[in-house]
C-alpha atoms as a PDB file:
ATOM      1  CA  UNK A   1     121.406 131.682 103.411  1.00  0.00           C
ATOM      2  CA  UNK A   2     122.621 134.202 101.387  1.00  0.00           C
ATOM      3  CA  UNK A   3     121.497 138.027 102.958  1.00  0.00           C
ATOM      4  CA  UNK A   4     122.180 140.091  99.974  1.00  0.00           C
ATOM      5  CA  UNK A   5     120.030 137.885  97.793  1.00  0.00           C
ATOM      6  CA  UNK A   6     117.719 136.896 100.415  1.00  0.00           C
ATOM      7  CA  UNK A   7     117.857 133.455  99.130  1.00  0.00           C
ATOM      8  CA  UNK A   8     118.150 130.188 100.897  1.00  0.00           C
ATOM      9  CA  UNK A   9     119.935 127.287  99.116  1.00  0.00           C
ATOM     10  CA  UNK A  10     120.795 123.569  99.591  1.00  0.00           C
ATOM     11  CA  UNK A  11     124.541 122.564 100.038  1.00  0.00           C
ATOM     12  CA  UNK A  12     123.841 121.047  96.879  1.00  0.00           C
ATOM     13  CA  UNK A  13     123.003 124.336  94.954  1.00  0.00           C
ATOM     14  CA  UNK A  14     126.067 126.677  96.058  1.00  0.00           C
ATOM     15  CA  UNK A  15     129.081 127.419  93.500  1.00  0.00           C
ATOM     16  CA  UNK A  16     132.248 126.585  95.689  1.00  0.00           C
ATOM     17  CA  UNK A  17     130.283 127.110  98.899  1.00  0.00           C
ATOM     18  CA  UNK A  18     129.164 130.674  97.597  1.00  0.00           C
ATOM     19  CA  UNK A  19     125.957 131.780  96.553  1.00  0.00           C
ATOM     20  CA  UNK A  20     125.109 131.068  92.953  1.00  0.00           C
ATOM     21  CA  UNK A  21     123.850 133.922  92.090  1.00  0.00           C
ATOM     22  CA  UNK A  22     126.118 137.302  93.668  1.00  0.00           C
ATOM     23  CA  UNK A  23     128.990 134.894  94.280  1.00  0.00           C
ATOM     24  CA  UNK A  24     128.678 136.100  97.810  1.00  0.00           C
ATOM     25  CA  UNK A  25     129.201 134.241 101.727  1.00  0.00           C
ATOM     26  CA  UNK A  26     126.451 132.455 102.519  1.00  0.00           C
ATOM     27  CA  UNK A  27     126.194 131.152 106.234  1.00  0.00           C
ATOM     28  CA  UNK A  28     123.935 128.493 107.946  1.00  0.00           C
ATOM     29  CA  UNK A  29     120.280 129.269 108.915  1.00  0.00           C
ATOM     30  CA  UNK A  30     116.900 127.993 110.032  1.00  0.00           C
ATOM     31  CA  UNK A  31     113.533 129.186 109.473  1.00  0.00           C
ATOM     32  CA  UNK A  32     110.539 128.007 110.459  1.00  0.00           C
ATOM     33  CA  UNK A  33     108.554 128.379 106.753  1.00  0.00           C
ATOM     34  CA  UNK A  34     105.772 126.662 104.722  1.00  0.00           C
ATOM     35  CA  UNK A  35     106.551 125.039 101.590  1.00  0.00           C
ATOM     36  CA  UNK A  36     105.080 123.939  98.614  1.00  0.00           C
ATOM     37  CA  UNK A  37     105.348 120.712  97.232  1.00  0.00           C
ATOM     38  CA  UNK A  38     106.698 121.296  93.819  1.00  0.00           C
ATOM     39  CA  UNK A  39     108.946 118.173  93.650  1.00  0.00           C
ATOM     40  CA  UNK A  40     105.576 116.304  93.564  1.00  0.00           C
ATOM     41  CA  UNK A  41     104.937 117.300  90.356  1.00  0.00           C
ATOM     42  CA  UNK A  42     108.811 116.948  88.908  1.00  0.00           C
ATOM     43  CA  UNK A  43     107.817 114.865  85.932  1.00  0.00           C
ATOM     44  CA  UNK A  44     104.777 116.914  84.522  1.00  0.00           C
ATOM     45  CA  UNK A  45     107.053 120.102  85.019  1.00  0.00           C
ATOM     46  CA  UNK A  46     109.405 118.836  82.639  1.00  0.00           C
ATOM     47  CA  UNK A  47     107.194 117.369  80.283  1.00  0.00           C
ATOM     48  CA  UNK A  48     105.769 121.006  80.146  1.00  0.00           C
ATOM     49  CA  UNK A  49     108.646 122.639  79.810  1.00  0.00           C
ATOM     50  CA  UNK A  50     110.470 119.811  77.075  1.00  0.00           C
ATOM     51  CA  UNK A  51     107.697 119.399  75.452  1.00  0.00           C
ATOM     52  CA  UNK A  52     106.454 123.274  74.601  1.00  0.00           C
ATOM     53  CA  UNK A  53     107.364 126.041  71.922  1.00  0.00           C
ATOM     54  CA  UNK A  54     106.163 129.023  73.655  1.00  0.00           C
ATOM     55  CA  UNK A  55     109.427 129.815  76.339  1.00  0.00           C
ATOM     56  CA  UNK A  56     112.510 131.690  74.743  1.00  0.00           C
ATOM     57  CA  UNK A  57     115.258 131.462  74.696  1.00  0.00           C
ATOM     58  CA  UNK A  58     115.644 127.779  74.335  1.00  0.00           C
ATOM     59  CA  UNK A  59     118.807 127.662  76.667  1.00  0.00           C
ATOM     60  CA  UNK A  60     116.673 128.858  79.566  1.00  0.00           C
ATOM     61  CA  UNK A  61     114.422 125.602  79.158  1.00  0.00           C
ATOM     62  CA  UNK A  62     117.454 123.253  79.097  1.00  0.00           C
ATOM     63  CA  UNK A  63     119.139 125.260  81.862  1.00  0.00           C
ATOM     64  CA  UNK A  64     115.324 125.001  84.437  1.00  0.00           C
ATOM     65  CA  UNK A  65     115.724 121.337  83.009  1.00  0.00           C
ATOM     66  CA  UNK A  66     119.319 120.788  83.823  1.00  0.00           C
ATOM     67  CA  UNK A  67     119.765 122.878  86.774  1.00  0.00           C
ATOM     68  CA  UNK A  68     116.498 122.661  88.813  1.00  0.00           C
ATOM     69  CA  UNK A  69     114.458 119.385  87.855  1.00  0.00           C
ATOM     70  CA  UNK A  70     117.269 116.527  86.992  1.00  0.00           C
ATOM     71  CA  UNK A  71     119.731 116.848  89.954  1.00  0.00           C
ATOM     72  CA  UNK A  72     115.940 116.919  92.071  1.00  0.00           C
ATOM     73  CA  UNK A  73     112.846 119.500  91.741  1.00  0.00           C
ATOM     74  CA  UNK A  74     113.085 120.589  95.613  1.00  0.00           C
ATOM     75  CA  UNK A  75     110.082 122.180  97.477  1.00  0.00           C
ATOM     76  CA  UNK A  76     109.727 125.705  97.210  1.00  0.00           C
ATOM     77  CA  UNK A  77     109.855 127.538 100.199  1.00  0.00           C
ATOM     78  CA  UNK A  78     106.543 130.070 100.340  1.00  0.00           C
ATOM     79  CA  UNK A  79     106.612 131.769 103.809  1.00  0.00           C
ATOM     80  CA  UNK A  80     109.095 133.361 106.051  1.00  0.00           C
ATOM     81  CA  UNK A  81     108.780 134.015 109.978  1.00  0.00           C
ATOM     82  CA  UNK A  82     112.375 136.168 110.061  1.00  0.00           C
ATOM     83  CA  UNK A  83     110.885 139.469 109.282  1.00  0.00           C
ATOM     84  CA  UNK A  84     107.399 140.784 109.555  1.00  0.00           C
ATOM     85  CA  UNK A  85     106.891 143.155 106.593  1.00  0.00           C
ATOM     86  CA  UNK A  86     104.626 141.113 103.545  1.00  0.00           C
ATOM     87  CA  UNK A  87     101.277 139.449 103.336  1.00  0.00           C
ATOM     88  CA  UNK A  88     100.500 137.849 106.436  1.00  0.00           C
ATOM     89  CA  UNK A  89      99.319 133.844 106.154  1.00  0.00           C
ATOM     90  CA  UNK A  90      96.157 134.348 108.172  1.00  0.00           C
ATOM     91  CA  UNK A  91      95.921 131.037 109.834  1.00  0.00           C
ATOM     92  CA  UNK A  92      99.483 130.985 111.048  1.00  0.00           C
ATOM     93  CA  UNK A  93     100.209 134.439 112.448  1.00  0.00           C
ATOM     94  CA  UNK A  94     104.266 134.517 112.608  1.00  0.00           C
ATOM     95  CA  UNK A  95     104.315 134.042 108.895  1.00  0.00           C
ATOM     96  CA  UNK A  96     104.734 136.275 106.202  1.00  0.00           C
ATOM     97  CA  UNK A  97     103.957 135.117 101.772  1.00  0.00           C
ATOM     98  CA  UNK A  98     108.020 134.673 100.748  1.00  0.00           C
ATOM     99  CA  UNK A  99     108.590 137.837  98.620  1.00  0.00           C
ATOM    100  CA  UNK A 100     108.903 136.313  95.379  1.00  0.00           C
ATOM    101  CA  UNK A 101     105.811 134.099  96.097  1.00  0.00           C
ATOM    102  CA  UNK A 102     104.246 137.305  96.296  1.00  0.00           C
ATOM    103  CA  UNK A 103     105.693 139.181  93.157  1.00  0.00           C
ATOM    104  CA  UNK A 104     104.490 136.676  91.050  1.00  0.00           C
ATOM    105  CA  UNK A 105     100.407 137.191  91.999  1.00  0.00           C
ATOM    106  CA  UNK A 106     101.234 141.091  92.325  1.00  0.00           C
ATOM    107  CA  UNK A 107     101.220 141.055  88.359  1.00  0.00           C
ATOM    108  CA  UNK A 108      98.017 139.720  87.366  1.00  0.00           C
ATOM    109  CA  UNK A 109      95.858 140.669  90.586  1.00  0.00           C
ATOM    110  CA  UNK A 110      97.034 144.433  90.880  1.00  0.00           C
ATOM    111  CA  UNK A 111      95.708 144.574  86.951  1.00  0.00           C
ATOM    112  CA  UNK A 112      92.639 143.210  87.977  1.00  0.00           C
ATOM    113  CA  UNK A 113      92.802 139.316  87.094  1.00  0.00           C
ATOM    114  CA  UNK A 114      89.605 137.232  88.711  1.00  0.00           C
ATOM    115  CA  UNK A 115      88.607 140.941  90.031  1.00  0.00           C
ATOM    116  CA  UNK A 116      84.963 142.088  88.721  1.00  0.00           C
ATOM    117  CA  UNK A 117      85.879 145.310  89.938  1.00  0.00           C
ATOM    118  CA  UNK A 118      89.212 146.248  88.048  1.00  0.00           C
ATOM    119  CA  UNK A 119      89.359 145.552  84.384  1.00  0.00           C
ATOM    120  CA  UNK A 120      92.725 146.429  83.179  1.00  0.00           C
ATOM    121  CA  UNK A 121      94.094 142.917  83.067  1.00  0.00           C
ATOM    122  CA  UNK A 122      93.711 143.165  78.993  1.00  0.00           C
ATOM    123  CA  UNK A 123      94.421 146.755  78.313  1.00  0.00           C
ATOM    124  CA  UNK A 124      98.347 146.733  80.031  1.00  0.00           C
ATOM    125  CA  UNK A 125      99.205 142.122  79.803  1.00  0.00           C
ATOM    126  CA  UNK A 126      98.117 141.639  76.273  1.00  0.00           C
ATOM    127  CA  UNK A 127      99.982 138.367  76.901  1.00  0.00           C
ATOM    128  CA  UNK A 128     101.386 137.781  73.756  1.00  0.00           C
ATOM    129  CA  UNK A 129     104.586 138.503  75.064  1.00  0.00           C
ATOM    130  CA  UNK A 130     106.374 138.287  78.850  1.00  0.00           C
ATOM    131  CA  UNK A 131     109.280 138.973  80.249  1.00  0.00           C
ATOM    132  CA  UNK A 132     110.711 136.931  83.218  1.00  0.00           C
ATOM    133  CA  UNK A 133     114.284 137.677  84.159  1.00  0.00           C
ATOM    134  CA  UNK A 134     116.480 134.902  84.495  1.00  0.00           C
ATOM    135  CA  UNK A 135     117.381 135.004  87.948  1.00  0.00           C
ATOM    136  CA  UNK A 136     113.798 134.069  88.873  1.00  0.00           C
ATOM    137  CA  UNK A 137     112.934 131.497  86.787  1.00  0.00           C
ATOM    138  CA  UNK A 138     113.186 129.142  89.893  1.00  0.00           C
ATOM    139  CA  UNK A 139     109.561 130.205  91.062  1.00  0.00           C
END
């Protein structure tokens, strides 16, 4: 587990034993967490991203191709129990949505997407264009 990034990671994912991202100590760590299974859907991931035109740059593709799916698509980790602060998972209590889970439906719902009430959805994600930045590609 890395603190700074707040990122967990496999043995198999670290640089040198270091984090691959800040380069930083990582130690050892359990968490009791809920998990999607996103290595059950491996090969349709890649044939999505392989097999598409609309993701740029190009090198991002190979490197999510390279880096995440051939050495083994591995679950992705969706709740935490090691803090309290974050959407709680109503039918399990102790558990909070993982951050970046979060983040991700902040985007569309806050501007109203699959909301009758709010409309704005249109007006400020014309979708013709989005950024992602590179570090969280992975979810």
């Amino acid at each position: 587990y890395c603190k700074p990034c707040e990122s967990f990671w496999t043995e198999s994912q670290l640089k040198d034993g270091k984090c691959p991202d800040c380069g930083g100590e990582v130690q050892d760590a359990q968490e009791e967490a809920y998990f999607f299974r996103l290595s059950k859907y491996a090969s349709r991931v890649q044939d999505l991203l392989e097999n598409t035109d609309f993701l740029e740059p190009r090198s991002r593709v190979n490197e999510m191709v390279n880096n995440f799916i051939k050495p083994g698509l591995e679950d992705l980790c969706v709740s935490r129990t090691s803090f309290t602060w974050g959407v709680p998972v109503d039918f399990d209590p102790g558990h909070v949505v993982y951050v970046w889970i979060d983040a991700l439906f902040n985007y569309m719902t806050a501007l109203g997407f699959e909301n009758d009430r709010y409309h704005d959805l249109e007006a400020f994600w014309p979708a013709d264009v989005h950024f992602v930045g590179k570090e969280i590609v992975r979810f």
